[in-house]
Protein backbone atom coordinates (compact mmCIF):
# COMPACT_ATOMS: atom_id res chain seq x y z
CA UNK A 1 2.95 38.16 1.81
CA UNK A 2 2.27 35.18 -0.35
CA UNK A 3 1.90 32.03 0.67
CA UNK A 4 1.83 28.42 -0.09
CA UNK A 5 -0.63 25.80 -0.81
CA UNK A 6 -3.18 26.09 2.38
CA UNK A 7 -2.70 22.44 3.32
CA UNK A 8 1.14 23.49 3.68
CA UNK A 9 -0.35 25.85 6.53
CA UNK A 10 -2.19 23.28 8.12
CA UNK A 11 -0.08 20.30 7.91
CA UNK A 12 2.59 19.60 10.27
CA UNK A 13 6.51 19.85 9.46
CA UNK A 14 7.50 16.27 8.05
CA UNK A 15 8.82 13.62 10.46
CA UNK A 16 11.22 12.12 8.75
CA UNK A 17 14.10 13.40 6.38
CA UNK A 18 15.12 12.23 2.97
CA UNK A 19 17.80 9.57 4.69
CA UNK A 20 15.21 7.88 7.31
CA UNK A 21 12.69 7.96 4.38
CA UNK A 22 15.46 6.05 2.35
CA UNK A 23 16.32 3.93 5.40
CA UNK A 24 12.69 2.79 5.77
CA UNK A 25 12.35 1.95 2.08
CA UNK A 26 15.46 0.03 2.22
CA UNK A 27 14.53 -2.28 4.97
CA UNK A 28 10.76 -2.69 3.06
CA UNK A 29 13.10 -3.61 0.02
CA UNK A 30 14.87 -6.15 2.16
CA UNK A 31 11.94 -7.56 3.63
CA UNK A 32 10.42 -8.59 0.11
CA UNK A 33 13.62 -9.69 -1.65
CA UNK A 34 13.64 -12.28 1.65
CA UNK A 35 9.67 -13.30 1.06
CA UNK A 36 9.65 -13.85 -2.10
CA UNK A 37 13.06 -15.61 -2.72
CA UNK A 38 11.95 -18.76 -3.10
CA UNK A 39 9.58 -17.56 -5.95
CA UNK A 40 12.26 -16.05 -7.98
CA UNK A 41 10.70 -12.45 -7.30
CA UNK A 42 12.51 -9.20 -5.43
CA UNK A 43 9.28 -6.71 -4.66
CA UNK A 44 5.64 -7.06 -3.95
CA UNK A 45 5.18 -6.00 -7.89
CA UNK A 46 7.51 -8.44 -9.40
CA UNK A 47 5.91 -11.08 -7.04
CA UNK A 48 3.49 -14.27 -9.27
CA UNK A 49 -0.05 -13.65 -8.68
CA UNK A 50 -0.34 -16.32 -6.04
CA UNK A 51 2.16 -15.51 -4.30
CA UNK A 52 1.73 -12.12 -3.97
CA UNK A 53 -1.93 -12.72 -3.60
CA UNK A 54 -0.78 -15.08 0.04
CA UNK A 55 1.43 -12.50 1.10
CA UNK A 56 -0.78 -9.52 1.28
CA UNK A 57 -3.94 -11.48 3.00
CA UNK A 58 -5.68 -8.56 4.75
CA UNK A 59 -6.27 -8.98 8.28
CA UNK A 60 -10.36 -9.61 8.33
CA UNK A 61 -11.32 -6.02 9.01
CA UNK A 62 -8.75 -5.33 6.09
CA UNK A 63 -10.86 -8.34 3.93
CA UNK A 64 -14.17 -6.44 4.95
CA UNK A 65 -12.97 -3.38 4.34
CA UNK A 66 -11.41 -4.14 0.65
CA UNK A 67 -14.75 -6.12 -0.26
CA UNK A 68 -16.86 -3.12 0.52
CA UNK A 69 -14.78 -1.17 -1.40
CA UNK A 70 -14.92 -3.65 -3.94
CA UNK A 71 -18.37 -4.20 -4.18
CA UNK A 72 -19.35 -0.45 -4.06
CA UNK A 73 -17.22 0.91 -7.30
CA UNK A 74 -17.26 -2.26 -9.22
CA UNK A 75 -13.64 -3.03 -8.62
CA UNK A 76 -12.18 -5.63 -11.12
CA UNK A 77 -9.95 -8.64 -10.34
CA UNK A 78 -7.37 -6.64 -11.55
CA UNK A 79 -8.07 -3.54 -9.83
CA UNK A 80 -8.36 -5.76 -6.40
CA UNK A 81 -4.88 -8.03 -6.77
CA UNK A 82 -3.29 -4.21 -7.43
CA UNK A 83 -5.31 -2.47 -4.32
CA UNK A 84 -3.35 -5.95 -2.21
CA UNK A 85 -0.18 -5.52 -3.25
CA UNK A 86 0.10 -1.91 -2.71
CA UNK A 87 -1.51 -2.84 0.89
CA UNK A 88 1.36 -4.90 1.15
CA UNK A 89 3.94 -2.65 0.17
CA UNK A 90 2.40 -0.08 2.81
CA UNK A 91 2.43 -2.36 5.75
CA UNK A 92 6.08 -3.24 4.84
CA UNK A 93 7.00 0.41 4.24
CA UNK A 94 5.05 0.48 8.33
CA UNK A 95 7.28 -2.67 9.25
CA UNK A 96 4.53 -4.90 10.04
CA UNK A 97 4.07 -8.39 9.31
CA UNK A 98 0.34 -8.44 8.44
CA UNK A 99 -1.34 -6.25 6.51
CA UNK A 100 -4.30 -4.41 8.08
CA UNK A 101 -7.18 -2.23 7.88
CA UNK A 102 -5.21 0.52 7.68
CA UNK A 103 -2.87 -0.42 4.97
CA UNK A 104 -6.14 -1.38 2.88
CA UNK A 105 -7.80 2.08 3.60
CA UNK A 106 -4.29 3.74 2.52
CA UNK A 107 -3.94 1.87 -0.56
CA UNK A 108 -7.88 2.51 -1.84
CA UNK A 109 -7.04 6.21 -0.99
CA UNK A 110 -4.43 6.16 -3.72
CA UNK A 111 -6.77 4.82 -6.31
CA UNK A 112 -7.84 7.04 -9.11
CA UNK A 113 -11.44 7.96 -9.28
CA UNK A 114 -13.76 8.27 -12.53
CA UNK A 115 -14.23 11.48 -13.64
CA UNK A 116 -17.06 13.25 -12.49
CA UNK A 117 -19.26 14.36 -15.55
């Protein structure tokens, strides 16, 4: 018998299906275009630096956590305002108002690591 990858035979089924999936992204969608209207912006990426930057203010273990994580691989500004506004595109994916620990610790899990040499 051949199987899979081995994290497909430790993982559970998926939750959700393609249309709740699609339903959740719409509302996170939604929820921008409404924040940043004022701005002139529709999404977290589109939104100006400040703006953006007020929007996805951590919640303080989120600010600890992110300046750890700063501090420890030498983030840059850039790398930081990017690391925010994919926090804040989690926690509105999640459907909450603030963004949190959490949403910090997800979005510095997608962040690409230097090669090992």
């Amino acid at each position: 018998m051949v199987f899979g990858f081995t994290a497909d035979l430790v993982l559970p089924p998926p939750t959700e299906g393609s249309a709740e999936v699609g339903a959740r992204v719409a509302e996170a969608r939604d929820r921008q275009r409404m924040r940043y209207a004022e701005a002139g912006a529709r999404t977290n990426a589109d939104a100006p630096g400040a703006v953006a930057e007020a929007a996805a203010a951590p919640d303080e273990p989120g600010t600890r956590l992110l300046a750890q994580a700063a501090e420890a691989t030498r983030m840059s500004a850039r790398g930081y305002a990017r690391t925010l506004r994919v926090a804040r595109t989690i926690a509105d994916l999640a459907g909450a108002d603030r963004v949190g620990r959490i949403h910090v610790a997800e979005a510095l899990s997608y962040r690409r690591r230097a090669p090992v040499s």
